[in-house]
C-alpha atoms as a PDB file:
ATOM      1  CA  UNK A   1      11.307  21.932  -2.028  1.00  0.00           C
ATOM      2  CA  UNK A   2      12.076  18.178  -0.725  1.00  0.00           C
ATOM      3  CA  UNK A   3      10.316  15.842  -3.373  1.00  0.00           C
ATOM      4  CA  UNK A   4      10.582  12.010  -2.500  1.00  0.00           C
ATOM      5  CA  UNK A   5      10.440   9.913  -5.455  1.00  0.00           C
ATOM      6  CA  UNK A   6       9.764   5.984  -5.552  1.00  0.00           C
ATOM      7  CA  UNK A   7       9.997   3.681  -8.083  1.00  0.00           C
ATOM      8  CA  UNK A   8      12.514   6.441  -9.820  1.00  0.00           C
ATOM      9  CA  UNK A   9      13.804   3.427 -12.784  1.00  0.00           C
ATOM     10  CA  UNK A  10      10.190   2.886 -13.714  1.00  0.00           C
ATOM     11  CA  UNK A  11       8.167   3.774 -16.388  1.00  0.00           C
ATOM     12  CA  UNK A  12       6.606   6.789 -14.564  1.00  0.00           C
ATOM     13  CA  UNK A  13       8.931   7.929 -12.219  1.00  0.00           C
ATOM     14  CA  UNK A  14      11.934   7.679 -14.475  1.00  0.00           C
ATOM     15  CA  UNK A  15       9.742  10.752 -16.511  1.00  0.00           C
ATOM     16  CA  UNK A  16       9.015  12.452 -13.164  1.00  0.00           C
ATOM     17  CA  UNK A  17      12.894  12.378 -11.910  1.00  0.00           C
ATOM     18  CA  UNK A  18      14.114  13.769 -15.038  1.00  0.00           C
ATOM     19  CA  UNK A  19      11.104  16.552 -15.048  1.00  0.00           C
ATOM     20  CA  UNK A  20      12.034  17.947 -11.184  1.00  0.00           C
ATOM     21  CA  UNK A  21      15.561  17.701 -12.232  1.00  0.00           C
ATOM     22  CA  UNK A  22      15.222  19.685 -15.280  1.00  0.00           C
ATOM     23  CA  UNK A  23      12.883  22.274 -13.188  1.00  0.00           C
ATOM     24  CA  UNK A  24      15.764  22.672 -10.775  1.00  0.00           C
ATOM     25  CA  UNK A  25      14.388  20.343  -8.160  1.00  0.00           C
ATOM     26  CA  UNK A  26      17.298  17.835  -6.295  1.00  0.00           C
ATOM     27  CA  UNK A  27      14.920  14.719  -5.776  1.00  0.00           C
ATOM     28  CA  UNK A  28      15.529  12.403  -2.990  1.00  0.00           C
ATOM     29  CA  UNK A  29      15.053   8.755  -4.631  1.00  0.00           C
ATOM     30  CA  UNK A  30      14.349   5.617  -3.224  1.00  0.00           C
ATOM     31  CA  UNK A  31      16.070   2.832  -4.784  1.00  0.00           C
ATOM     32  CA  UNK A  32      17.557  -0.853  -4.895  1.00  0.00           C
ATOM     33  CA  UNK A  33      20.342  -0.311  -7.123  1.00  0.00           C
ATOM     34  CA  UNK A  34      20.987   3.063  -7.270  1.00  0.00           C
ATOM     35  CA  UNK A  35      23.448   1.977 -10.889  1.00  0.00           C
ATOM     36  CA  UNK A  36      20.017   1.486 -12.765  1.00  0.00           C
ATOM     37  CA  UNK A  37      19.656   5.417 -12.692  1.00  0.00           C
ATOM     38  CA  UNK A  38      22.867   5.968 -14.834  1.00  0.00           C
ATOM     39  CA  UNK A  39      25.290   7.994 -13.513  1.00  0.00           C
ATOM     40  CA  UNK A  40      23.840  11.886 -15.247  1.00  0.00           C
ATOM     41  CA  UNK A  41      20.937  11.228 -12.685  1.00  0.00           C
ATOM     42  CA  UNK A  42      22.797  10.189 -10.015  1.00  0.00           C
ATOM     43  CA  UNK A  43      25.237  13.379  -9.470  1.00  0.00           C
ATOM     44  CA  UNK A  44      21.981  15.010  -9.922  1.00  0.00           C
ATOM     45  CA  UNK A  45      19.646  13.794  -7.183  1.00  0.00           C
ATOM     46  CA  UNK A  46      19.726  12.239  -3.461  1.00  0.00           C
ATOM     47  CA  UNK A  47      19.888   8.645  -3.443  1.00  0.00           C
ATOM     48  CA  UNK A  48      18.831   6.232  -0.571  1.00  0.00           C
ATOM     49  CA  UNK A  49      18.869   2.943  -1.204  1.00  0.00           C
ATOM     50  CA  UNK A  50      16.953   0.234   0.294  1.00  0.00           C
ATOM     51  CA  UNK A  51      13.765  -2.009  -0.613  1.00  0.00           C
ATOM     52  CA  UNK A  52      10.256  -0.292  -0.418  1.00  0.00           C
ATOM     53  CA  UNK A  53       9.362  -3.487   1.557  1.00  0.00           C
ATOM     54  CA  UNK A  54      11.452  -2.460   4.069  1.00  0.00           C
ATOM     55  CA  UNK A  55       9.100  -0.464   6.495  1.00  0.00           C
ATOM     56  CA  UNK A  56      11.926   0.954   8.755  1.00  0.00           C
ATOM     57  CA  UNK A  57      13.774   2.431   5.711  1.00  0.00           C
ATOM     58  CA  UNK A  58      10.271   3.582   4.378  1.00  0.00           C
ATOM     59  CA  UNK A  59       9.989   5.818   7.385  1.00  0.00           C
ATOM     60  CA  UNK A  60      13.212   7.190   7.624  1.00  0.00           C
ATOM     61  CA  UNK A  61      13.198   8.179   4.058  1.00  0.00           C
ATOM     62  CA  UNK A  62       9.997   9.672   3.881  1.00  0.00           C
ATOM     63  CA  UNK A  63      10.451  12.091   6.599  1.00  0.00           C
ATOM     64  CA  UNK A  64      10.553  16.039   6.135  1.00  0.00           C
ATOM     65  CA  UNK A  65       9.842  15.161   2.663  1.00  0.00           C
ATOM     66  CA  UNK A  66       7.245  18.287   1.686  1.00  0.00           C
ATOM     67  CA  UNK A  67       5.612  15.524  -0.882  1.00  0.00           C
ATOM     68  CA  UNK A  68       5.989  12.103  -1.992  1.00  0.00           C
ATOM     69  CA  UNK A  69       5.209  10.188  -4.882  1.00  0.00           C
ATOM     70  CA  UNK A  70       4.359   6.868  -4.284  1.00  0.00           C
ATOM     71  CA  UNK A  71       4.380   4.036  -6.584  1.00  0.00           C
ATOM     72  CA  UNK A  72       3.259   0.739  -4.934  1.00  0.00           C
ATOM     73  CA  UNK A  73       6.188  -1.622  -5.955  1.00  0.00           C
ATOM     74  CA  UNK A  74       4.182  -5.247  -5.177  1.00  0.00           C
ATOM     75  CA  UNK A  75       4.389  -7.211  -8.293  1.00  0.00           C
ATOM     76  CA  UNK A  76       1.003  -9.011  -9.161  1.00  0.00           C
ATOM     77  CA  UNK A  77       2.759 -12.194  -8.637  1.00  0.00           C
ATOM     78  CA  UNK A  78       2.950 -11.732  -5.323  1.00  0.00           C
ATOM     79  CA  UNK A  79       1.878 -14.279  -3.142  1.00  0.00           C
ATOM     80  CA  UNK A  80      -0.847 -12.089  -1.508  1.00  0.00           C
ATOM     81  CA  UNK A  81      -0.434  -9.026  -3.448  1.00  0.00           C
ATOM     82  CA  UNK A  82      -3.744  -6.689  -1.961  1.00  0.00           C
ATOM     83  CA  UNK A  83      -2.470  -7.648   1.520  1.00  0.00           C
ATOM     84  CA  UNK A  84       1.793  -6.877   0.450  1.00  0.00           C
ATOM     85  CA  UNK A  85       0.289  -3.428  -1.194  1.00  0.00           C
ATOM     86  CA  UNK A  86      -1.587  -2.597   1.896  1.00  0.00           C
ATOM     87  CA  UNK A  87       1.635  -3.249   4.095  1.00  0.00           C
ATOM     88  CA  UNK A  88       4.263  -1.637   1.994  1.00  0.00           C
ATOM     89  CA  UNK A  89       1.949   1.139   1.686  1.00  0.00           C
ATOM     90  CA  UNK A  90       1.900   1.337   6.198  1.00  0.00           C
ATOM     91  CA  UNK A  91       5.268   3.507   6.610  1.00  0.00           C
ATOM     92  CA  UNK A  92       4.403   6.120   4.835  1.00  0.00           C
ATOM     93  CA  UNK A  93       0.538   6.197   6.234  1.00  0.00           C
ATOM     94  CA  UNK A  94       2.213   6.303   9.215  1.00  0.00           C
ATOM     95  CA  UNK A  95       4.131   9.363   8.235  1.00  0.00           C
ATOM     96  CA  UNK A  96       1.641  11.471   7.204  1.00  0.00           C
ATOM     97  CA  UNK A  97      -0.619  10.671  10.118  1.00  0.00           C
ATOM     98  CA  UNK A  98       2.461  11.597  12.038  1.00  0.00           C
ATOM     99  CA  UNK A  99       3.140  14.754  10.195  1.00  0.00           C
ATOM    100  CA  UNK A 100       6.615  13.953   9.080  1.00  0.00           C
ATOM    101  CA  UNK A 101       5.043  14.184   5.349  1.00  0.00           C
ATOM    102  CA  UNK A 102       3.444  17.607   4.080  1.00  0.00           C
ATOM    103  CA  UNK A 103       1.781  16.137   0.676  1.00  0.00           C
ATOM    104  CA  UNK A 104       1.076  12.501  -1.456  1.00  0.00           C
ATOM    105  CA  UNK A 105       0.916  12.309  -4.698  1.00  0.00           C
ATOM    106  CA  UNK A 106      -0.121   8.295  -5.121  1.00  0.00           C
ATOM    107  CA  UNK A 107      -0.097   6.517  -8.467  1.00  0.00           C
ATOM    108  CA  UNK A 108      -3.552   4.758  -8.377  1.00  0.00           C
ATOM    109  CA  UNK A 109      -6.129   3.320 -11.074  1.00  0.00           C
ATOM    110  CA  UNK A 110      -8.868   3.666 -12.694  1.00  0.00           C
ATOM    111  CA  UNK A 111     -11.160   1.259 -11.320  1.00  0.00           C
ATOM    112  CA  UNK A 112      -9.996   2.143  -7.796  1.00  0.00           C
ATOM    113  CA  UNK A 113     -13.431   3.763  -7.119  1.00  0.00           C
ATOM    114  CA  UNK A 114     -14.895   0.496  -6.705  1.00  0.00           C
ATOM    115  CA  UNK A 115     -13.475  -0.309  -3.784  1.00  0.00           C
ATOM    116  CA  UNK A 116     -14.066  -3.855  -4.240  1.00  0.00           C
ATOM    117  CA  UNK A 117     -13.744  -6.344  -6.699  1.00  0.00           C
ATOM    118  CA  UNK A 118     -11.195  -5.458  -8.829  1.00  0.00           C
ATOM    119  CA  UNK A 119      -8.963  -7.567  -8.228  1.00  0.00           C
ATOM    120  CA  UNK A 120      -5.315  -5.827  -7.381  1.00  0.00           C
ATOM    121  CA  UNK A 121      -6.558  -2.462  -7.628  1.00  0.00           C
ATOM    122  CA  UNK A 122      -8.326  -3.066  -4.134  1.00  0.00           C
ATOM    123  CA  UNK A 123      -4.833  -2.643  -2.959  1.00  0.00           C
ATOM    124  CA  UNK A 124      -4.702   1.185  -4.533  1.00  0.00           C
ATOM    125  CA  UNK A 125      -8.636   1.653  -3.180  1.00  0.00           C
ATOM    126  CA  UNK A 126      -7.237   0.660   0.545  1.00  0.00           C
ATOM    127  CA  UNK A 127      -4.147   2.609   0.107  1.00  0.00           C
ATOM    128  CA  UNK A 128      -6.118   5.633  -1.013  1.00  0.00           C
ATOM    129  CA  UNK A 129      -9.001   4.984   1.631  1.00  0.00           C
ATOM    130  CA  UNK A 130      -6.129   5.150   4.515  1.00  0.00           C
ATOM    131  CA  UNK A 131      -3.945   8.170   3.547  1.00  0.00           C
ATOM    132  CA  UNK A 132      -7.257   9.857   2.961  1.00  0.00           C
ATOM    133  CA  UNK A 133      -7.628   9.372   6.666  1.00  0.00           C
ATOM    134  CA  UNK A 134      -4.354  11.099   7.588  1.00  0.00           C
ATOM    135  CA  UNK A 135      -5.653  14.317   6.581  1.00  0.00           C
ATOM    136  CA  UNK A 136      -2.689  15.435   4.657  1.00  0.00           C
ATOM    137  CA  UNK A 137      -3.153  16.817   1.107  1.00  0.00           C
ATOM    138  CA  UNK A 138      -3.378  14.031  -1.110  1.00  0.00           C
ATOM    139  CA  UNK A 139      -4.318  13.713  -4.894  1.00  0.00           C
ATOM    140  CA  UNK A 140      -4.631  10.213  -5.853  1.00  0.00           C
ATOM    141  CA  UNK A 141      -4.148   9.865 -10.054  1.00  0.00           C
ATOM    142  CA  UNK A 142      -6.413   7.329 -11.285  1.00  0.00           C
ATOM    143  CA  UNK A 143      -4.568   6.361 -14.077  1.00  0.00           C
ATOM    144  CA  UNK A 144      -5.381   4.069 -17.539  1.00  0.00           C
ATOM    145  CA  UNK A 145      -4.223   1.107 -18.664  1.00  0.00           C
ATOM    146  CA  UNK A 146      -0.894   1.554 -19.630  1.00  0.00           C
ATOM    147  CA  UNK A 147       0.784   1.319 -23.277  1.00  0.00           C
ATOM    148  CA  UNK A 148       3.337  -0.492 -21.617  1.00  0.00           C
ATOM    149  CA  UNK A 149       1.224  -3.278 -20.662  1.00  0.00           C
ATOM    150  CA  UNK A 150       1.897  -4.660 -24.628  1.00  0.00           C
ATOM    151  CA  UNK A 151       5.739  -4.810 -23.637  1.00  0.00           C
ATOM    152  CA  UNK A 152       4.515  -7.624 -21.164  1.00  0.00           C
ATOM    153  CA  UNK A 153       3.532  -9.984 -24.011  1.00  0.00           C
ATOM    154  CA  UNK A 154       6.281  -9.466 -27.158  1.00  0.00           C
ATOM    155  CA  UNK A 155       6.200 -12.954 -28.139  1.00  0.00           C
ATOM    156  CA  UNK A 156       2.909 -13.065 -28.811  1.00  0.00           C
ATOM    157  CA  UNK A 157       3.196  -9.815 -30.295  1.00  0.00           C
ATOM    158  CA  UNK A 158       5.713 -10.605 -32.560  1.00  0.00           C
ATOM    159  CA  UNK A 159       3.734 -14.001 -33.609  1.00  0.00           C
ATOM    160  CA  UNK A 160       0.896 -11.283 -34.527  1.00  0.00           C
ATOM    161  CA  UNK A 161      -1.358 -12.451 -31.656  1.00  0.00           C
ATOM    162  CA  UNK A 162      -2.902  -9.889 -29.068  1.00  0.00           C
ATOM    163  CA  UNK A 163      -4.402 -11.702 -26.137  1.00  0.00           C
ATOM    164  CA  UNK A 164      -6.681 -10.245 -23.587  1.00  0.00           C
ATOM    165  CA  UNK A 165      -9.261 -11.175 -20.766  1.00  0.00           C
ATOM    166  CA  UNK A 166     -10.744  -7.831 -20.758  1.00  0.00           C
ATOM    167  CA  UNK A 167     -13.590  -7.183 -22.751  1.00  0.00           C
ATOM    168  CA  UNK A 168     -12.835  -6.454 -26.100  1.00  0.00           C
ATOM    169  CA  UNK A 169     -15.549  -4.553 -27.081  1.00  0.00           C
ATOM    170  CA  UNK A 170     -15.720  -2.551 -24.571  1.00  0.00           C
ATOM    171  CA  UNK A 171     -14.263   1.252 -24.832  1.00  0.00           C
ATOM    172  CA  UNK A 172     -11.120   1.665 -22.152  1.00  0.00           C
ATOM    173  CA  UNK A 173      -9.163   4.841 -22.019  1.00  0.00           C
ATOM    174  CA  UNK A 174      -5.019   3.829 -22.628  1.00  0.00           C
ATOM    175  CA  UNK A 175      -2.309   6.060 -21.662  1.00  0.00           C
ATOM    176  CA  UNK A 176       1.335   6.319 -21.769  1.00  0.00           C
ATOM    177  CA  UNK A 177       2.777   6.400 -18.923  1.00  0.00           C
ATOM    178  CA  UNK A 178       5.587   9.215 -19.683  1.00  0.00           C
ATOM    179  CA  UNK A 179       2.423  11.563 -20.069  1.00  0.00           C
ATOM    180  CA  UNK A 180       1.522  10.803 -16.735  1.00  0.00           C
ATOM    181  CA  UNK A 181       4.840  11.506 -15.519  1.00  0.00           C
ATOM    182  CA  UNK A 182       4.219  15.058 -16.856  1.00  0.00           C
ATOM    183  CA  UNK A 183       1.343  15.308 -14.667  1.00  0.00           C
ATOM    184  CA  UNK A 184       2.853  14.012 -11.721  1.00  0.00           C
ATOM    185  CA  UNK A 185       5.878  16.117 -11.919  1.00  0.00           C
ATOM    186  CA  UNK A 186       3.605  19.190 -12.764  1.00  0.00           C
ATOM    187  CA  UNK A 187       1.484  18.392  -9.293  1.00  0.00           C
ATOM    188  CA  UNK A 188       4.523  18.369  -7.336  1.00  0.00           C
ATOM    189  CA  UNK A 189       5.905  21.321  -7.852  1.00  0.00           C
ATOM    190  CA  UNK A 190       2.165  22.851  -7.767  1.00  0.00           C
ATOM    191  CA  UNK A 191       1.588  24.567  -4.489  1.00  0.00           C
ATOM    192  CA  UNK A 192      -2.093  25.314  -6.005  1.00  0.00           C
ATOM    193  CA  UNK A 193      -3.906  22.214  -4.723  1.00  0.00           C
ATOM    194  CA  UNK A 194      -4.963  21.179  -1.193  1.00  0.00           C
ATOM    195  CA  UNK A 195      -7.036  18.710   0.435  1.00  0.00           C
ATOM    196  CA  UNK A 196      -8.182  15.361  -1.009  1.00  0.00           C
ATOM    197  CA  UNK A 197      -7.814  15.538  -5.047  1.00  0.00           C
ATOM    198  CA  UNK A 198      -8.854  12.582  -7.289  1.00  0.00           C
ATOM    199  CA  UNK A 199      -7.750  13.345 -10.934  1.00  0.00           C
ATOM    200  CA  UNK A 200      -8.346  10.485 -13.934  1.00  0.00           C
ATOM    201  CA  UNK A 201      -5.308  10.343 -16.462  1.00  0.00           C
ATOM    202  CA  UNK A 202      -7.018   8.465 -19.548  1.00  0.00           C
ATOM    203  CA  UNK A 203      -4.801   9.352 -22.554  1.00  0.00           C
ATOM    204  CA  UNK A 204      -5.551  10.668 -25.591  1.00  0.00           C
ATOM    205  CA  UNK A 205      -8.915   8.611 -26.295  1.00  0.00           C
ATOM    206  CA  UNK A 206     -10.994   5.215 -24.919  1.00  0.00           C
ATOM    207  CA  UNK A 207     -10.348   2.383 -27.356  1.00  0.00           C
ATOM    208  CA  UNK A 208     -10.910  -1.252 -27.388  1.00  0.00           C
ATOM    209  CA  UNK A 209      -9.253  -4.398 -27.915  1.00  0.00           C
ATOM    210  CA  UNK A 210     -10.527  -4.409 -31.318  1.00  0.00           C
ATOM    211  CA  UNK A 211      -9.277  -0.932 -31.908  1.00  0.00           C
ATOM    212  CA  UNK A 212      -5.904  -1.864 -30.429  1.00  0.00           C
ATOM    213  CA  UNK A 213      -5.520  -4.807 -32.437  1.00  0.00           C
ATOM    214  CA  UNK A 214      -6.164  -2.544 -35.913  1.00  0.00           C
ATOM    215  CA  UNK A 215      -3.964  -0.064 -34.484  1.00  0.00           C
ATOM    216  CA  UNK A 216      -0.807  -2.237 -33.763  1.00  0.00           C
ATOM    217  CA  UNK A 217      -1.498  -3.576 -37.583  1.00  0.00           C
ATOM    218  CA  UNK A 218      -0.884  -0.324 -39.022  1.00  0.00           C
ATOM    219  CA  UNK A 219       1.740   1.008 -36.539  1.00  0.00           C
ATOM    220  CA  UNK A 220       3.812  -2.596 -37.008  1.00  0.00           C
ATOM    221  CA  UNK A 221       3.380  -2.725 -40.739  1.00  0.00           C
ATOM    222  CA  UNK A 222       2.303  -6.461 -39.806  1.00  0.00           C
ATOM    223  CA  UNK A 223      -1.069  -8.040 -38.983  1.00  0.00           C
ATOM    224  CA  UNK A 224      -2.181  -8.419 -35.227  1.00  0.00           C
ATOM    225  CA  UNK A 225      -5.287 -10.634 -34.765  1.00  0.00           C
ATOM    226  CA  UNK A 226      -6.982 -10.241 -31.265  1.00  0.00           C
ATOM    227  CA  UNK A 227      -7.417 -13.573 -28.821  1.00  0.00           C
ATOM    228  CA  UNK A 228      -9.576 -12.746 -26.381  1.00  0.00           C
ATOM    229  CA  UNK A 229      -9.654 -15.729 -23.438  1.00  0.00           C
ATOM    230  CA  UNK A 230     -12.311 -16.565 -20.821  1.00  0.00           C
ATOM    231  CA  UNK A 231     -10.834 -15.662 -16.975  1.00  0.00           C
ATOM    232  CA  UNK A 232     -10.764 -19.624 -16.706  1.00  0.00           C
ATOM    233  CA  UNK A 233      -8.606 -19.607 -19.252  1.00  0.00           C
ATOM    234  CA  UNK A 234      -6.324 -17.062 -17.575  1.00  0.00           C
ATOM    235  CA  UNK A 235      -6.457 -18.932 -13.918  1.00  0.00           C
ATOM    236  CA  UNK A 236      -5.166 -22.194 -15.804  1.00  0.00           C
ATOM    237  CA  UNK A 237      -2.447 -20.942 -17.280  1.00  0.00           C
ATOM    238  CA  UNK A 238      -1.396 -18.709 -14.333  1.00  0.00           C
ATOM    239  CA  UNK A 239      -1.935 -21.868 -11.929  1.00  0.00           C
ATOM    240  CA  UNK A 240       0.420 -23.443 -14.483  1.00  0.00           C
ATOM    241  CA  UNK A 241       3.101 -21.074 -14.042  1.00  0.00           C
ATOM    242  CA  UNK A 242       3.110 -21.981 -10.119  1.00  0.00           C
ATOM    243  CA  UNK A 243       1.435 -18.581  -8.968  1.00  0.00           C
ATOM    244  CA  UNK A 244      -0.257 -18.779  -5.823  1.00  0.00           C
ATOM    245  CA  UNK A 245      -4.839 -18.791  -5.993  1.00  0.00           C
ATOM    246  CA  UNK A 246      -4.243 -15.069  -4.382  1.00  0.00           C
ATOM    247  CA  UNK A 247      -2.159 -13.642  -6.960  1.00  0.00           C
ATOM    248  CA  UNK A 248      -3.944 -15.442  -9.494  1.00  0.00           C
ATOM    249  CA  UNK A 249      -7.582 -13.900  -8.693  1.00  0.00           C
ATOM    250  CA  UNK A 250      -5.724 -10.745  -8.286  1.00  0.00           C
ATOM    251  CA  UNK A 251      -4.391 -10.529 -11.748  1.00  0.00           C
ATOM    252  CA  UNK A 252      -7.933 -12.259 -13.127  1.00  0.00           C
ATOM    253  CA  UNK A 253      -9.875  -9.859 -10.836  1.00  0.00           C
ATOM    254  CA  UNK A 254      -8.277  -6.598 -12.384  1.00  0.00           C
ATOM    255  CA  UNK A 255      -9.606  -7.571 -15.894  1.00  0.00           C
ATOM    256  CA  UNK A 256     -13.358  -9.455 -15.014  1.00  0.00           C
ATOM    257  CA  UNK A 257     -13.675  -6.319 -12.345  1.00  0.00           C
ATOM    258  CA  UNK A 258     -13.211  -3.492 -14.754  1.00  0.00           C
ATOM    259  CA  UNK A 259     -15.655  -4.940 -17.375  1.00  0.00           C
ATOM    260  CA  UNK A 260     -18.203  -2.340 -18.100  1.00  0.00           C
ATOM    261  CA  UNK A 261     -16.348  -0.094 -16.278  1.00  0.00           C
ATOM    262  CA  UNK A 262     -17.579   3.538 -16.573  1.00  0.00           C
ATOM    263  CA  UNK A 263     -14.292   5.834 -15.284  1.00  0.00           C
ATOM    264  CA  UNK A 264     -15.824   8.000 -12.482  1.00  0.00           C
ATOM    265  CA  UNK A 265     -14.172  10.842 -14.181  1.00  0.00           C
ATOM    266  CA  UNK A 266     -15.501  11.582 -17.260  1.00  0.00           C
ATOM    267  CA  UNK A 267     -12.559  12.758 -19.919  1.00  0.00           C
ATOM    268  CA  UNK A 268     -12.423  16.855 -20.390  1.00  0.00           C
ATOM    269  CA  UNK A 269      -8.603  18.774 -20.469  1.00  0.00           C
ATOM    270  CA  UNK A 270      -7.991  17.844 -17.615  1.00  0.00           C
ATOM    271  CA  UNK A 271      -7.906  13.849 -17.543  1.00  0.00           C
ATOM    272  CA  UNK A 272      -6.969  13.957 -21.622  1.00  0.00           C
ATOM    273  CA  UNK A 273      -3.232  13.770 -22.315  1.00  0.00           C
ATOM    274  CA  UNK A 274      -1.577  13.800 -25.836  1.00  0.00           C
ATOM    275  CA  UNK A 275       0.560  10.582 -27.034  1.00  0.00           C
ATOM    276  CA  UNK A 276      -1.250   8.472 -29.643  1.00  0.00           C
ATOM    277  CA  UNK A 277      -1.023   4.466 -28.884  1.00  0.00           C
ATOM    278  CA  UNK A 278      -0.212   4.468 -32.655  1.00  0.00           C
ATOM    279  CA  UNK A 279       2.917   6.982 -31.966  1.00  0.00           C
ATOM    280  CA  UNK A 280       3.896   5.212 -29.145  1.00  0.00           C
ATOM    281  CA  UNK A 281       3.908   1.614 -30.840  1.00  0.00           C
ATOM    282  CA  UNK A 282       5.270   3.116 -34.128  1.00  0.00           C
ATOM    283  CA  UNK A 283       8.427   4.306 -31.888  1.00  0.00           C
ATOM    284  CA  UNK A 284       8.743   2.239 -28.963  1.00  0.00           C
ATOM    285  CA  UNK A 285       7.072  -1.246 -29.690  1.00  0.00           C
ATOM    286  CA  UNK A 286       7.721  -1.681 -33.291  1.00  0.00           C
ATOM    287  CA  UNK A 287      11.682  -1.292 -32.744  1.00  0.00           C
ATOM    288  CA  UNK A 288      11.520  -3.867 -30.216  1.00  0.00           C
ATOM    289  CA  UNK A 289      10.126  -6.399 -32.642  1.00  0.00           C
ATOM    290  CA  UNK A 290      12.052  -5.683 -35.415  1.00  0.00           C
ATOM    291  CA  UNK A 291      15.028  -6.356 -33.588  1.00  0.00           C
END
């Protein structure tokens, strides 16, 4: 079985690389620095290294693969981010329409069944939208907002402040993203699925800011008030930090797009996974403040 992996230091696909290993699988990564996998992983898996961005090296190191996970790499920041997503995203479109790639297993978002008007998401709705048109199998995971997002804000954390444009009264399923590297890794090596296959990943239950907020307070043993900001308030200080209008509606877009937001999934055993937000902060966040 030839899995490609991308993205293989992240947050998901660190959990996926370790999973195929540990089911016998030799995954071929694609990588920048292939030192940030640690040397264990390395003697265990084929490496190339290059830059996702890259499209030549895209090609080349998609092809034969029987299935590829793919992880758009284009930070938000990026100075045109739906357009960079759509473009990194073009070599290995052009692989499966090719038939140099069997199957696709894409990490996309809830809120990608919009289509529009979410902000950077759009990217994952095109993406989907135009390997859905290659006709090879592909199951697109419309993931939930990760845990992980909190690690992007520890100072305010650790000032007991939890800021947020999103609505924050308004139910959201949050997930950790090592449980859906268990679901990714479990699809790979699946040989049961076929076609075009849209599966939700929305953690163990839908909770919102306010929720979060109490939750961090008990899991920190320290309070956490919530801030919630207008998406004015947002573009000012991103256009203060010297990001460009396109990356700026892109990052306000994701949060004023999903408000109200009903998944188009609905959550049953199949979308639910297990890890609390209050296990997760208890063990990973609250050690990083203490520090």
């Amino acid at each position: 079985m030839s899995v490609v992996v991308t993205t293989p230091t992240g947050h998901v696909g660190s959990r996926v690389v370790r999973l195929l290993i540990q089911a016998g699988v030799r995954p071929r990564v694609l990588v920048r620095d292939p030192a940030r996998l640690g040397e264990a992983t390395r003697e265990r898996v084929e490496v190339r290294r290059g830059d996702l961005t890259d499209a030549g090296f895209v090609r080349d190191a998609v092809a034969g693969a029987r299935s590829v996970f793919w992880v758009d790499p284009t930070p938000h920041t990026a100075a045109d981010p739906v357009e960079t997503s759509l473009r990194t995203a073009a070599p290995l479109v052009e692989a499966a329409r090719a038939g140099d790639v069997g199957r696709v297993v894409m990490l996309s978002s809830i809120g990608a069944e919009k289509r529009h008007g979410v902000g950077h998401i759009d990217a994952l709705a095109g993406i989907e939208e135009r390997l859905d048109a290659t006709r090879v199998d592909v199951l697109h995971l419309r993931c939930a907002y990760f845990f992980t997002n909190l690690l992007l804000d520890l100072e305010g954390l650790a000032q007991g402040v939890l800021t947020t444009a999103f609505d924050p009264g308004h139910p959201m399923p949050w997930v950790d993203p090592r449980d859906i590297g268990d679901v990714v890794a479990a699809r790979l090596l699946s040989e049961a699925w076929r076609g075009r296959v849209v599966q939700a990943v929305h953690g163990p239950e839908d909770l919102t800011f306010h929720q979060v907020a109490q939750i961090l307070t008990e899991a920190l043993g320290r309070p956490v008030r919530l801030n919630p900001v207008s998406d004015d308030a947002v573009r000012d200080t991103l256009r203060a930090a010297g990001l460009p209008p396109s990356a700026v509606e892109g990052l306000v877009g994701m949060a004023a797009g999903s408000r109200g937001l009903v998944p188009e999934q609905p959550r049953d055993l199949l979308t639910t996974t297990p890890t609390s937000l209050s296990g997760w902060a208890h063990a990973r966040l609250r050690p990083l403040l203490e520090g």
